[in-house]
C-alpha atoms as a PDB file:
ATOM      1  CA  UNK A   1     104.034  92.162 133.120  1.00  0.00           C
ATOM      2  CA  UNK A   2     105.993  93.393 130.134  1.00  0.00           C
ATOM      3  CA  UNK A   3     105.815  97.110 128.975  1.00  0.00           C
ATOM      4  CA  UNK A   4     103.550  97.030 126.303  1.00  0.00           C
ATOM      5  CA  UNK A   5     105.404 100.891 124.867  1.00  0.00           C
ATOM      6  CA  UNK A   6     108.614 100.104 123.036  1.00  0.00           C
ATOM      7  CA  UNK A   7     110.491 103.109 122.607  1.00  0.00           C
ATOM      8  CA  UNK A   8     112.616 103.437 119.356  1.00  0.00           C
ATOM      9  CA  UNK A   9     115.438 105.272 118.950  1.00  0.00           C
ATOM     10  CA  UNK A  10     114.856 108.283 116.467  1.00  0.00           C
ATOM     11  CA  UNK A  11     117.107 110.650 114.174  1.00  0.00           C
ATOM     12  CA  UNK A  12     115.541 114.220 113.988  1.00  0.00           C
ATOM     13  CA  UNK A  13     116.753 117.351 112.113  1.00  0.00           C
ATOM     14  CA  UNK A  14     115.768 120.998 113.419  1.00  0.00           C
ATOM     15  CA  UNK A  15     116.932 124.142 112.510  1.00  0.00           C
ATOM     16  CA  UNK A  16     117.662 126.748 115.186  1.00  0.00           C
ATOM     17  CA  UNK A  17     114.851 129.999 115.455  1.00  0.00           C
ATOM     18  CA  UNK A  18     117.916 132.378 115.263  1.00  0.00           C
ATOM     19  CA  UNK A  19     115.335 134.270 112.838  1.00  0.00           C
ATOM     20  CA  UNK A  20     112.091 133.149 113.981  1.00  0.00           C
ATOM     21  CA  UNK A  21     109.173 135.793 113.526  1.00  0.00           C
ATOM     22  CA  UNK A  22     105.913 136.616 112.582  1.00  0.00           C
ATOM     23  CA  UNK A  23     106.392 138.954 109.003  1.00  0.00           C
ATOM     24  CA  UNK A  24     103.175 137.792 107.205  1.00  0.00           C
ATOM     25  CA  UNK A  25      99.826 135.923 107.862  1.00  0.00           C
ATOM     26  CA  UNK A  26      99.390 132.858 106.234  1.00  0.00           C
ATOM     27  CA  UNK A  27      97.131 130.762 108.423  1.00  0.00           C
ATOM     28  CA  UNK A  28      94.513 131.880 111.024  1.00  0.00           C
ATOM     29  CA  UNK A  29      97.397 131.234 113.876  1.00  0.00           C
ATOM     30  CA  UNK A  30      99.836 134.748 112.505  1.00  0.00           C
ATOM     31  CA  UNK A  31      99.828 137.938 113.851  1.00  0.00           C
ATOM     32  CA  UNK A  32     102.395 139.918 112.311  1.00  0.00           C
ATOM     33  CA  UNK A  33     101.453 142.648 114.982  1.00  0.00           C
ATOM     34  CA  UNK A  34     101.659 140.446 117.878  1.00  0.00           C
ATOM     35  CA  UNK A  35     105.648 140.600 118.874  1.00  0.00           C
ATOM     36  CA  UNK A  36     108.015 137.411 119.097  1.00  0.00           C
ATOM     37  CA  UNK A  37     109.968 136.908 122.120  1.00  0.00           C
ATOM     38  CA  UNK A  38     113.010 135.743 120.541  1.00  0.00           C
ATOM     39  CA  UNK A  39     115.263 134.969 123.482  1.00  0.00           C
ATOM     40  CA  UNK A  40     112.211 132.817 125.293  1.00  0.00           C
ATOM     41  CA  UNK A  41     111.354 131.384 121.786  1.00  0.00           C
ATOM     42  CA  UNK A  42     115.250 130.344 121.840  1.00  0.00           C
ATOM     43  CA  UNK A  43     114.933 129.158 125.669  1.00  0.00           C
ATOM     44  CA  UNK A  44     111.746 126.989 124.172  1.00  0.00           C
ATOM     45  CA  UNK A  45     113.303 125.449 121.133  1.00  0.00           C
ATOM     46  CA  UNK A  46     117.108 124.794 123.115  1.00  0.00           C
ATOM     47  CA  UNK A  47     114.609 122.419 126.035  1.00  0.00           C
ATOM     48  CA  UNK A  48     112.246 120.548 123.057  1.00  0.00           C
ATOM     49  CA  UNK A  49     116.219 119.297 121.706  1.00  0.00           C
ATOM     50  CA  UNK A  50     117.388 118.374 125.344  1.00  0.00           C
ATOM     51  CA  UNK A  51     114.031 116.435 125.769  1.00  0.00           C
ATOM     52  CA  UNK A  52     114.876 114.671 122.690  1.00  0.00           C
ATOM     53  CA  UNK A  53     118.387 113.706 123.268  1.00  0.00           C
ATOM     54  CA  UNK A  54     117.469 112.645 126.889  1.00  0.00           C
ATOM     55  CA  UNK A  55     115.459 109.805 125.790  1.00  0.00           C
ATOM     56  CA  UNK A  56     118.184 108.841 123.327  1.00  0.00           C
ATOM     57  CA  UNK A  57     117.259 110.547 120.373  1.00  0.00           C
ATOM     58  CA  UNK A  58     119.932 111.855 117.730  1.00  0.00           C
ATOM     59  CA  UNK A  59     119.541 115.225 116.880  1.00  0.00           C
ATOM     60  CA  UNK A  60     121.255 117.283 114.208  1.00  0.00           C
ATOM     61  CA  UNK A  61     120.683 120.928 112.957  1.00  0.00           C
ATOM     62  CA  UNK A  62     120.502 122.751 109.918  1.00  0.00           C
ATOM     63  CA  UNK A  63     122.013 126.204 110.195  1.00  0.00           C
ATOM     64  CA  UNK A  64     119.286 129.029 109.565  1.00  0.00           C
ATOM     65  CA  UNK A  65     119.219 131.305 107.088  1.00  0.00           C
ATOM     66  CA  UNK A  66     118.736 135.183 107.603  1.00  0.00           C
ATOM     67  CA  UNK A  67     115.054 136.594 105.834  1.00  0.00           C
ATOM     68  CA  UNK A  68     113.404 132.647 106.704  1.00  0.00           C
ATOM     69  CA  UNK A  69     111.651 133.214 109.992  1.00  0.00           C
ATOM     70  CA  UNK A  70     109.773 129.643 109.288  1.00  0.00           C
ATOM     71  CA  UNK A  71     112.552 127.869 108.490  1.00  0.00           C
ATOM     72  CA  UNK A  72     112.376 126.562 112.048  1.00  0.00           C
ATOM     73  CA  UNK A  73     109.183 124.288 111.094  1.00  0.00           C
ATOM     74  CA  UNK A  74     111.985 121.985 109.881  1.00  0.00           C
ATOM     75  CA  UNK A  75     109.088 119.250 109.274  1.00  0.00           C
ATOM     76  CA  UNK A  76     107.736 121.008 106.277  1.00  0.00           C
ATOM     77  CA  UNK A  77     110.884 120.864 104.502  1.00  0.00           C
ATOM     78  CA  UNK A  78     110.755 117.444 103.463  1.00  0.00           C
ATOM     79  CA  UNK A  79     109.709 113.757 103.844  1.00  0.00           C
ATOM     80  CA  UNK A  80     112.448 111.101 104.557  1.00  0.00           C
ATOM     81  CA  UNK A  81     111.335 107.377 103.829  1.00  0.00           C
ATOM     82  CA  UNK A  82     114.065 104.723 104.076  1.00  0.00           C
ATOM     83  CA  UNK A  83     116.194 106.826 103.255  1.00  0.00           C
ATOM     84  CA  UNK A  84     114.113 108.725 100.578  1.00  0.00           C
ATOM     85  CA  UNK A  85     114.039 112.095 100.408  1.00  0.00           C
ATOM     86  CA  UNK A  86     110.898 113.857  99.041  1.00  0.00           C
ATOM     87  CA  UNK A  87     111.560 117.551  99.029  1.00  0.00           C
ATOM     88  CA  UNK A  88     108.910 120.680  99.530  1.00  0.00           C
ATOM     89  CA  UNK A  89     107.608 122.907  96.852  1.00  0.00           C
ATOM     90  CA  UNK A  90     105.666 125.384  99.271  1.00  0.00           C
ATOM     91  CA  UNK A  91     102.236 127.079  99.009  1.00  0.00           C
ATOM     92  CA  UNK A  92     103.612 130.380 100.236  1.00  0.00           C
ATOM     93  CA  UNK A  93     105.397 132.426  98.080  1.00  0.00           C
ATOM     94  CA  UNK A  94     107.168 133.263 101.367  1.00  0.00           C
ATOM     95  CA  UNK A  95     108.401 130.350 102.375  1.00  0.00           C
ATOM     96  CA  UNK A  96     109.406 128.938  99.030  1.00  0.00           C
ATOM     97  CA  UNK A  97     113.629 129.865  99.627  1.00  0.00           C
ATOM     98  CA  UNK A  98     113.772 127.389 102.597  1.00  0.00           C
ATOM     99  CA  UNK A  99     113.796 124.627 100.443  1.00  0.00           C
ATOM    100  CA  UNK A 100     117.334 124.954  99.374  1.00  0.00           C
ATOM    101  CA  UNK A 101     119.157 125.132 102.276  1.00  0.00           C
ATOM    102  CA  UNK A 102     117.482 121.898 103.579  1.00  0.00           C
ATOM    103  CA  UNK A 103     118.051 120.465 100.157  1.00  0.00           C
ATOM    104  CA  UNK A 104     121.741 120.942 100.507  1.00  0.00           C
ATOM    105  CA  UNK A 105     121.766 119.883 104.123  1.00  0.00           C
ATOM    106  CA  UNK A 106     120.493 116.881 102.717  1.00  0.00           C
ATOM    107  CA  UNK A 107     122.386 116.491  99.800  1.00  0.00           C
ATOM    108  CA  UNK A 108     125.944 116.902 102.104  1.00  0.00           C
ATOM    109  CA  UNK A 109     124.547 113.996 104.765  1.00  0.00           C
ATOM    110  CA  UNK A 110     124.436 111.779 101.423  1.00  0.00           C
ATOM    111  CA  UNK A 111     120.843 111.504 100.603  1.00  0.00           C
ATOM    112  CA  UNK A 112     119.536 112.103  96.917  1.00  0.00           C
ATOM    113  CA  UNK A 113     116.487 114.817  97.025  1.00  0.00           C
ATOM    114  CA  UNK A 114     113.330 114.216  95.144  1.00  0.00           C
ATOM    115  CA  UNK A 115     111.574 117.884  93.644  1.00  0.00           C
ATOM    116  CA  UNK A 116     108.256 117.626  93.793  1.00  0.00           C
ATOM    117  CA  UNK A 117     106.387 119.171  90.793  1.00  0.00           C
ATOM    118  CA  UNK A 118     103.199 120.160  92.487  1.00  0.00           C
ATOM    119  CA  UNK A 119     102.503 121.783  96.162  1.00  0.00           C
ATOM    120  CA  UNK A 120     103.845 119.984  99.101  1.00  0.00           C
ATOM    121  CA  UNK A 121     104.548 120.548 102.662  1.00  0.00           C
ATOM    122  CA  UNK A 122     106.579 117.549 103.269  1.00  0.00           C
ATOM    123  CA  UNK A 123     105.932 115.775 107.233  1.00  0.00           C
ATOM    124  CA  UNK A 124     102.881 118.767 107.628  1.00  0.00           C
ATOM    125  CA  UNK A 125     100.976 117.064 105.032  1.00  0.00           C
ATOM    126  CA  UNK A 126     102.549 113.713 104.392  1.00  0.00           C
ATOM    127  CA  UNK A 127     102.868 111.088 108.217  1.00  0.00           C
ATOM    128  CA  UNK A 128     104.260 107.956 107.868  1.00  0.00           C
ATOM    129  CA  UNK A 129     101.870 105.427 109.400  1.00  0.00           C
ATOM    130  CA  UNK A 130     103.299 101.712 109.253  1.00  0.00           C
ATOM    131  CA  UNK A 131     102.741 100.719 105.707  1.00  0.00           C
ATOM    132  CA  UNK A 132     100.879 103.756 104.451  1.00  0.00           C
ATOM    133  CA  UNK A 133     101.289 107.482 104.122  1.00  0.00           C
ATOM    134  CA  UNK A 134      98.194 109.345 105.732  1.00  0.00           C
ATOM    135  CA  UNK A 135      98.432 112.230 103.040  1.00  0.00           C
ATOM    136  CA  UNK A 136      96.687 115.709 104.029  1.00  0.00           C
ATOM    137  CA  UNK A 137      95.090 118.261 101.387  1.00  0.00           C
ATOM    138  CA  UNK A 138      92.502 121.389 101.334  1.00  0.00           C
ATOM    139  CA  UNK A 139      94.825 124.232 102.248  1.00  0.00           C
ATOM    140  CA  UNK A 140      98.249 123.281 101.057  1.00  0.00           C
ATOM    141  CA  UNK A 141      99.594 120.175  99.807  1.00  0.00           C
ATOM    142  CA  UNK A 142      97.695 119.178  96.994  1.00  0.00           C
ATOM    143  CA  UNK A 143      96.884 115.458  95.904  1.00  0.00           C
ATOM    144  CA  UNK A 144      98.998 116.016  93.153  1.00  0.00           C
ATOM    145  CA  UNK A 145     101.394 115.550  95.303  1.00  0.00           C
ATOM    146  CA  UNK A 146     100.005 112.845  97.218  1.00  0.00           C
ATOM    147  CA  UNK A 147     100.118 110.870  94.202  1.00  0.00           C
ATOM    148  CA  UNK A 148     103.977 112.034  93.648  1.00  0.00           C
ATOM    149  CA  UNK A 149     104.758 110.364  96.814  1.00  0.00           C
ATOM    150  CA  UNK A 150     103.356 107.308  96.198  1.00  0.00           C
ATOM    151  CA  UNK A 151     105.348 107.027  93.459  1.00  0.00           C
ATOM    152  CA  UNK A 152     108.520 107.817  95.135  1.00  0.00           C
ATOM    153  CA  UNK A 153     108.035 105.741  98.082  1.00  0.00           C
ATOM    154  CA  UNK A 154     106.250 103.355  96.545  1.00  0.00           C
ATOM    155  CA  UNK A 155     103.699 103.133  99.320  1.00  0.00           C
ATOM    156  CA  UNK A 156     100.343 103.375  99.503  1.00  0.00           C
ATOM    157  CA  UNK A 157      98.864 106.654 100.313  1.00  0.00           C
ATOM    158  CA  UNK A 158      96.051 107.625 101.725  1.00  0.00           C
ATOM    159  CA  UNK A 159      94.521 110.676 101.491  1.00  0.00           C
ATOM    160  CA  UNK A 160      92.309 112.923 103.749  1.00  0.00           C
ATOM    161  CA  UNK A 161      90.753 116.322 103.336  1.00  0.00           C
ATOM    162  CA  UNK A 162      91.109 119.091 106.061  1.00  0.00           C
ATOM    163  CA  UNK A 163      88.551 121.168 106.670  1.00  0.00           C
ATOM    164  CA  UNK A 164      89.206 123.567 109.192  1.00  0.00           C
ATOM    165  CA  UNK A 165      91.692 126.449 108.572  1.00  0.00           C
ATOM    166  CA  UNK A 166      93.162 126.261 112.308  1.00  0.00           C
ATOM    167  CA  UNK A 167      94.282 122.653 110.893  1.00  0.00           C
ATOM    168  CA  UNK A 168      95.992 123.832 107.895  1.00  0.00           C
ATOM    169  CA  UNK A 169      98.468 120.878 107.824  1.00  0.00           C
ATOM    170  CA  UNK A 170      97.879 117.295 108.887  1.00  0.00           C
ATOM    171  CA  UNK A 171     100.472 117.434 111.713  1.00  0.00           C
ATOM    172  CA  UNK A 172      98.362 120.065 113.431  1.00  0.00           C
ATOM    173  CA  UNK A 173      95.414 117.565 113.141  1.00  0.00           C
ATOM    174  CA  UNK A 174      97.117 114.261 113.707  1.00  0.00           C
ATOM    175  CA  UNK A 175     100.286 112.641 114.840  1.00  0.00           C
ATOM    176  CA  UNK A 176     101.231 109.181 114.960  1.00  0.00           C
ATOM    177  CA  UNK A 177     101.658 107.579 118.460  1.00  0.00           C
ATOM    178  CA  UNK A 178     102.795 103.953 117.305  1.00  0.00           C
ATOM    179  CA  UNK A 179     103.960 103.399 113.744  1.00  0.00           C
ATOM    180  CA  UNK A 180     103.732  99.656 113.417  1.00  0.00           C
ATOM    181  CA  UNK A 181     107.256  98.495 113.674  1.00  0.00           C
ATOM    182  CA  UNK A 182     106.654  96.166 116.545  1.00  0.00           C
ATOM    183  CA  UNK A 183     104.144  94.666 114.288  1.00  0.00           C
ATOM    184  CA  UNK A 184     100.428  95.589 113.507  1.00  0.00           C
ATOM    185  CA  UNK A 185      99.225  98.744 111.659  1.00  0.00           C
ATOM    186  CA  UNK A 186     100.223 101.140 114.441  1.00  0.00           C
ATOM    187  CA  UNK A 187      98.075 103.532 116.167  1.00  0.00           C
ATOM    188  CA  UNK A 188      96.958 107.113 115.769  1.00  0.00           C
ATOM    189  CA  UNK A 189      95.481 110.320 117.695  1.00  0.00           C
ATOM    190  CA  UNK A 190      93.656 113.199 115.618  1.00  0.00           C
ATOM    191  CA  UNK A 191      90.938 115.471 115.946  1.00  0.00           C
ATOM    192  CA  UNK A 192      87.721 114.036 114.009  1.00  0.00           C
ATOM    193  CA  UNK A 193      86.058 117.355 112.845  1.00  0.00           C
ATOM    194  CA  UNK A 194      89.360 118.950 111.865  1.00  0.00           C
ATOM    195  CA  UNK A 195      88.370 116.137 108.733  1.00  0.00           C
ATOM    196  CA  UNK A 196      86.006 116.358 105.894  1.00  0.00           C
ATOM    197  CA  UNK A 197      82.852 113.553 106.726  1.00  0.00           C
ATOM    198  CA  UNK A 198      84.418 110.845 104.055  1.00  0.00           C
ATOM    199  CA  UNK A 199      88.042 111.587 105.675  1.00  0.00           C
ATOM    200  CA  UNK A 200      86.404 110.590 109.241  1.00  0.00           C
ATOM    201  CA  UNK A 201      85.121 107.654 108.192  1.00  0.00           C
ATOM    202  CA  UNK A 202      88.564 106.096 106.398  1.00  0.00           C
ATOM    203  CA  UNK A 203      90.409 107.171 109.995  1.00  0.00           C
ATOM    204  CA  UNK A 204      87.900 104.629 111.733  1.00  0.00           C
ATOM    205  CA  UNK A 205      87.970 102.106 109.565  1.00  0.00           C
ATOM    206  CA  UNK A 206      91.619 102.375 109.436  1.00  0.00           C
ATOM    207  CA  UNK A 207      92.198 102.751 113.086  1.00  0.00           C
ATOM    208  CA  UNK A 208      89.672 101.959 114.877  1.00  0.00           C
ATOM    209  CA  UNK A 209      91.466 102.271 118.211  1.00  0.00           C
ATOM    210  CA  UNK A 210      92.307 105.987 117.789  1.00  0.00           C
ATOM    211  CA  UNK A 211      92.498 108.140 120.447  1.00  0.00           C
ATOM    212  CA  UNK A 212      90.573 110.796 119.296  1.00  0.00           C
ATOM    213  CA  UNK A 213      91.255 114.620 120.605  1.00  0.00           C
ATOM    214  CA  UNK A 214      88.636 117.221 121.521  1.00  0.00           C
ATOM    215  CA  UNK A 215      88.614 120.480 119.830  1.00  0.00           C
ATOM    216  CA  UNK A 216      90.648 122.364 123.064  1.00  0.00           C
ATOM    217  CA  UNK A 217      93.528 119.643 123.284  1.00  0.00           C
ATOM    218  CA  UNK A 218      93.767 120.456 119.514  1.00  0.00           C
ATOM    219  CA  UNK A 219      93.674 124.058 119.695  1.00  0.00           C
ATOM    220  CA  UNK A 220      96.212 123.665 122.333  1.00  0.00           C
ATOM    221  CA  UNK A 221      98.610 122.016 119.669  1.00  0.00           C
ATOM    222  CA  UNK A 222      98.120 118.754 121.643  1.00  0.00           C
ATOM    223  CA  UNK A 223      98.275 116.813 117.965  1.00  0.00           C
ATOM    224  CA  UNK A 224     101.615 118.646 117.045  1.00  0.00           C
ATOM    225  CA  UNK A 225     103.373 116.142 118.605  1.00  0.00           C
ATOM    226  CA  UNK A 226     106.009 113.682 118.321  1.00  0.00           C
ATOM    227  CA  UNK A 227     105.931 109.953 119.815  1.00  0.00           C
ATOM    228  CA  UNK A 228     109.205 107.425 120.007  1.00  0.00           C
ATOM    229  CA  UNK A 229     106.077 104.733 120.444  1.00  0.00           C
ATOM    230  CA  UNK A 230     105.920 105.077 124.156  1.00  0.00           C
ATOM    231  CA  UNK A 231     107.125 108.798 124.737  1.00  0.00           C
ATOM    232  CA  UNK A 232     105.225 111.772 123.432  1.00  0.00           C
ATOM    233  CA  UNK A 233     106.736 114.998 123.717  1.00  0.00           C
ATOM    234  CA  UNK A 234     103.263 116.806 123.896  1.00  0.00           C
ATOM    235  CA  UNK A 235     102.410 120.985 124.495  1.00  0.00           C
ATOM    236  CA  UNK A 236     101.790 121.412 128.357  1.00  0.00           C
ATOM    237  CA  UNK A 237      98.488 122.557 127.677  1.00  0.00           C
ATOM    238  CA  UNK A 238      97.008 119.637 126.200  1.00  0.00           C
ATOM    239  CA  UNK A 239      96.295 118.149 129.862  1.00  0.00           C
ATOM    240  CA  UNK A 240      93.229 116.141 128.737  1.00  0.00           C
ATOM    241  CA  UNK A 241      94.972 114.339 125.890  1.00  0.00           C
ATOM    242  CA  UNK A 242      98.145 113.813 127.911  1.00  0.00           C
ATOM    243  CA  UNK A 243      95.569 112.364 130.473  1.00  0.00           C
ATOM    244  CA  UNK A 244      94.248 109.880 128.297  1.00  0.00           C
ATOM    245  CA  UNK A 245      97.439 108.680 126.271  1.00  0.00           C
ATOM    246  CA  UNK A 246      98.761 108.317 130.166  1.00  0.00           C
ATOM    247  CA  UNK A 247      96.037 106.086 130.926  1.00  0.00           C
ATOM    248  CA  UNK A 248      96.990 104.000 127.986  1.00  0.00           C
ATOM    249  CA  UNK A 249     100.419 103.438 128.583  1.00  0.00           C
ATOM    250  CA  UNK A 250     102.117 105.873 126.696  1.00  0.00           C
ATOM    251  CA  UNK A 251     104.563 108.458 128.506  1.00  0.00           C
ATOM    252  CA  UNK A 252     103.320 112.363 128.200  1.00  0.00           C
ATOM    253  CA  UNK A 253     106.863 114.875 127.920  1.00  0.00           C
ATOM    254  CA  UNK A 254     105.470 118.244 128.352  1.00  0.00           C
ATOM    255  CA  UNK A 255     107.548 120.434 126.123  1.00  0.00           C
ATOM    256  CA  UNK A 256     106.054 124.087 125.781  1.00  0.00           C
ATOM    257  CA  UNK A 257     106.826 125.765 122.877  1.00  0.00           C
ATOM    258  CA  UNK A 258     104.125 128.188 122.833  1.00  0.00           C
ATOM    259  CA  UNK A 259     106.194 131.583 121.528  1.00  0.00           C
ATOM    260  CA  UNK A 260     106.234 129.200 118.305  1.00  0.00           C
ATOM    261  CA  UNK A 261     102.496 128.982 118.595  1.00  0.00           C
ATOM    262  CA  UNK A 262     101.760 132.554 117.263  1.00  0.00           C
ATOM    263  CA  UNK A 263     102.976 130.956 114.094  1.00  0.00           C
ATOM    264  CA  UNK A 264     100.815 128.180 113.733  1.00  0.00           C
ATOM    265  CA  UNK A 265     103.631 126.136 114.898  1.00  0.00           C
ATOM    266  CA  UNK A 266     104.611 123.632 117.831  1.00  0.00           C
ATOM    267  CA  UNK A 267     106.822 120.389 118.981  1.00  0.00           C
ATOM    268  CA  UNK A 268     106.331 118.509 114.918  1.00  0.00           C
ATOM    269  CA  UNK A 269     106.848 121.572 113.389  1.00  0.00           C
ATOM    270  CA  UNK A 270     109.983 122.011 115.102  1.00  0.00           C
ATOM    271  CA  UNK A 271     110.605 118.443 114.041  1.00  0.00           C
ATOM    272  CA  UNK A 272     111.783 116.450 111.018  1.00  0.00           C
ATOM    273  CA  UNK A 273     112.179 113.105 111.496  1.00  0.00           C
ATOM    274  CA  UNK A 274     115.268 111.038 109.079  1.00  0.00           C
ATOM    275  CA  UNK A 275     113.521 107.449 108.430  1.00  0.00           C
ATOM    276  CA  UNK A 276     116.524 105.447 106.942  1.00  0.00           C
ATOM    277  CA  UNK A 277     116.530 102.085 106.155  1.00  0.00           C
ATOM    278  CA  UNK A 278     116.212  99.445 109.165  1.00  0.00           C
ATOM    279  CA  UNK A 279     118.475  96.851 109.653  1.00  0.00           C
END
């Protein structure tokens, strides 16, 4: 019997945590009192980019800039759509500055860079999900925004209110395990009370096969993950999630990056994925 899990070859941009730290609280996750081990945090991030390249992945770096100790979450920096880029405008007066030197990273690989006007977090709020964005909003992003990307991308987007502040971007909440390019509307896992009541109920109409996380695989950053449609490079503690996407075929890659935890941050974070146009 055939493999049901196709595997597709991805292009992913990260930035090294040369200045990774925790300087100010802005989510529920930061401690800025609780010390960063910066050589393990190193050790952490150097194994999530040899798990990616030894399942074929193409992974290129940004250099880091000293004074950005989140420029490491290279996901929020922007969202790439067939070759689109839609840039970041951050919440954060903090984290504002890392938006140029991803911008020019961008700009030298050859891609033209879209400024949003309004907050947005690009891949923590804004997932790709076959023919849709799934667009998140209630702490940062607004819809604003979710209504600038659709006009960019010119794709319909779908948006869904977060409710919890542990889930203060959609990639914390949500990840997508199969994106639809082997046909079909793709498949998702999230956590269903990390969502406002009306959000819940557009996730099961939409996918009604979802795998749906409890509230300890999600606190464990087990929906900060990333999935090549039959691998997913999951957090180590997530055991009961990485159970269950086993038992449906799918290929759990333990990855721990939990020194990037004490930021609010794991494996997607770390992770920016460059959508160009398929052949």
């Amino acid at each position: 019997m055939p493999d049901p899990r196709v595997p597709r070859r991805r292009r992913y941009l990260v930035c090294e945590p040369r200045h990774f730290d925790v300087q100010y609280a802005i989510n529920p996750w930061m401690r800025p009192d609780a010390p960063v081990d910066t050589g393990l945090a190193q050790a952490q991030w150097r194994a999530l980019v040899e798990s990616y390249e030894s399942h074929g992945h193409t992974v290129e770096t940004v250099a880091p800039v000293p004074g950005l100790p989140d420029m490491v979450f290279a996901a929020n920096s922007a969202l790439v759509v067939e070759g689109r880029v839609f840039g970041s405008l951050f919440h954060a007066p903090e984290r504002r500055p890392e938006s140029l030197p991803y911008e020019t990273w961008f700009k030298g690989a050859g891609f033209e860079v879209h400024h949003p006007e309004s907050v947005c977090e690009g891949e923590g709020d804004l997932v790709p999900a076959g023919r849709w964005i799934l667009a998140g909003t209630g702490f940062r992003t607004t819809r604003e925004a979710h209504r600038e990307a659709q006009e960019h991308f010119g794709m319909p987007v779908v948006s869904l209110t977060l409710v919890d502040p542990y889930f203060y971007h959609l990639d914390t909440a949500l990840f997508v395990l199969d994106d639809g390019a082997q046909g079909g509307d793709g498949n998702i896992a999230y956590y269903p009370e990390a969502f406002s009541p009306g959000s819940r109920e557009v996730l099961a109409r939409l996918y009604p096969r979802a795998v749906r996380a409890t509230r300890e695989d999600a606190m464990a950053f087990g929906l900060n993950s990333v999935s090549d449609g039959k691998h997913v490079f999951i957090a180590p503690e997530a055991t009961g999630l990485a159970d269950r996407l086993a038992g449906l075929g799918y290929v759990p890659v333990p990855v721990d990056l939990s020194e990037f935890h004490k930021a609010g941050g794991g494996i997607k974070c770390c992770t920016q994925e460059i959508r160009e146009i398929r052949s």
